[in-house]
Protein backbone atom coordinates (compact mmCIF):
# COMPACT_ATOMS: atom_id res chain seq x y z
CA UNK A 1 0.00 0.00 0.00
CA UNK A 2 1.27 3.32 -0.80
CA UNK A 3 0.33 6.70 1.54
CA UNK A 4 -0.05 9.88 -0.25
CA UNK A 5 -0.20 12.92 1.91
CA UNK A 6 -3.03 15.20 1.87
CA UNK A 7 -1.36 18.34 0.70
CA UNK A 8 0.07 16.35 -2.24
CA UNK A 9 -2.96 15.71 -3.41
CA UNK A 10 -4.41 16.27 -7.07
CA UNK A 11 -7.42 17.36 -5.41
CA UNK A 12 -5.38 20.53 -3.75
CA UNK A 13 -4.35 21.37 -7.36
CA UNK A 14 -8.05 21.76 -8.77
CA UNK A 15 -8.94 23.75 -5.48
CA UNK A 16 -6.16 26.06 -6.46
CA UNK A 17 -6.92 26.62 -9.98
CA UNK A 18 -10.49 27.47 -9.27
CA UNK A 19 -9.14 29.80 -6.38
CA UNK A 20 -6.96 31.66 -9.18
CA UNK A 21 -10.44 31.27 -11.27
CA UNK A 22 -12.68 33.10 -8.73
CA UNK A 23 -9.65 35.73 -7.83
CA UNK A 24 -9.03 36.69 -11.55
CA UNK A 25 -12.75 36.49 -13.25
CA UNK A 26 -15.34 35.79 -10.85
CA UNK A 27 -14.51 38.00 -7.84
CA UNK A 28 -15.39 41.86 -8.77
CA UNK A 29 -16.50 40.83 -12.50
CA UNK A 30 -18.54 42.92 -14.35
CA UNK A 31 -20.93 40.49 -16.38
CA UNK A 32 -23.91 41.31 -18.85
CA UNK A 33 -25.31 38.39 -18.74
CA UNK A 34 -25.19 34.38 -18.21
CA UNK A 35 -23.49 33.87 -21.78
CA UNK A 36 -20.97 37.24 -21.32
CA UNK A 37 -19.79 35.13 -18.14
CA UNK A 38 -19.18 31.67 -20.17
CA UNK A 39 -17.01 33.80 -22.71
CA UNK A 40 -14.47 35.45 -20.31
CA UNK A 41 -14.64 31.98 -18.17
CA UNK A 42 -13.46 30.71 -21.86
CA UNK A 43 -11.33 32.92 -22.55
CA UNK A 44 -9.78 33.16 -19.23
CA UNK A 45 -8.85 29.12 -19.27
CA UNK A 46 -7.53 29.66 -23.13
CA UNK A 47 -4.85 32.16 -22.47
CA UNK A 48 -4.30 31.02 -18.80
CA UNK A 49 -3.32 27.48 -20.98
CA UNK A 50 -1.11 28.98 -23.28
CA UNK A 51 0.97 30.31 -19.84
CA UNK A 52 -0.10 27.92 -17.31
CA UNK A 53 3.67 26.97 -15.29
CA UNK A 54 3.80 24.02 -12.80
CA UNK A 55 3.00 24.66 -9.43
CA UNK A 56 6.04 24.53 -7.25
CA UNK A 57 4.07 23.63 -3.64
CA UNK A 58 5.95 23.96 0.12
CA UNK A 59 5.73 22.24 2.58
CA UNK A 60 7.00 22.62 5.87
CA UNK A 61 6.36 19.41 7.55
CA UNK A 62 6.23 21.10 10.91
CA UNK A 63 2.40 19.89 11.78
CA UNK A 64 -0.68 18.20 9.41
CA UNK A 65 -3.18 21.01 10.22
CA UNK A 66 -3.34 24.49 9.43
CA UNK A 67 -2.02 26.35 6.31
CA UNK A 68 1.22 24.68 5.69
CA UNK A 69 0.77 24.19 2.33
CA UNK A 70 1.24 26.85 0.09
CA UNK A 71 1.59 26.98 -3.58
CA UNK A 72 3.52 29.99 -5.69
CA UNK A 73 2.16 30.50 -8.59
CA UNK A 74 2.51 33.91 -10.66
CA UNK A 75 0.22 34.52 -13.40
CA UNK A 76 -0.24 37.69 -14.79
CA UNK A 77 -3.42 36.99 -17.03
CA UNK A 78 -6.32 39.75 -16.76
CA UNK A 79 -9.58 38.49 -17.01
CA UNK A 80 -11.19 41.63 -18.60
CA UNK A 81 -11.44 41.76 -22.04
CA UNK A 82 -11.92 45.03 -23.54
């Protein structure tokens, strides 16, 4: 049997890229409508794969609990589209 830590987990990567999601298009978006959403959603995932860089994650070992697990990432893709 093999162990896999919780903060190595794939699942930890997916909560991260919808955290960069909601902090570069959802959070303070300015949206006409249902469909004007979809599009920058789209268009945000497009260019964010054409510069998307692996995650290089910490981890300090110190305890299991608490906020040891950090992940620097630096992407400088705007959501608006004007």
């Amino acid at each position: 049997m093999h162990y896999t830590p919780p903060h190595a987990s794939w699942v930890n990567q997916i909560e991260l890229f919808f955290s960069i999601l909601q902090r570069k298009v959802i959070r303070n978006g300015d949206f006409d409508s249902r469909e004007d959403l979809i599009a920058k959603l789209l268009a945000f995932i497009s260019d964010y794969d054409q510069t998307a860089k692996p995650f290089a994650w910490t981890y300090s070992g110190d305890s299991p609990q608490g906020g040891l697990m950090e992940a620097d990432h630096a992407s400088g893709i705007s959501a608006r589209r004007h």
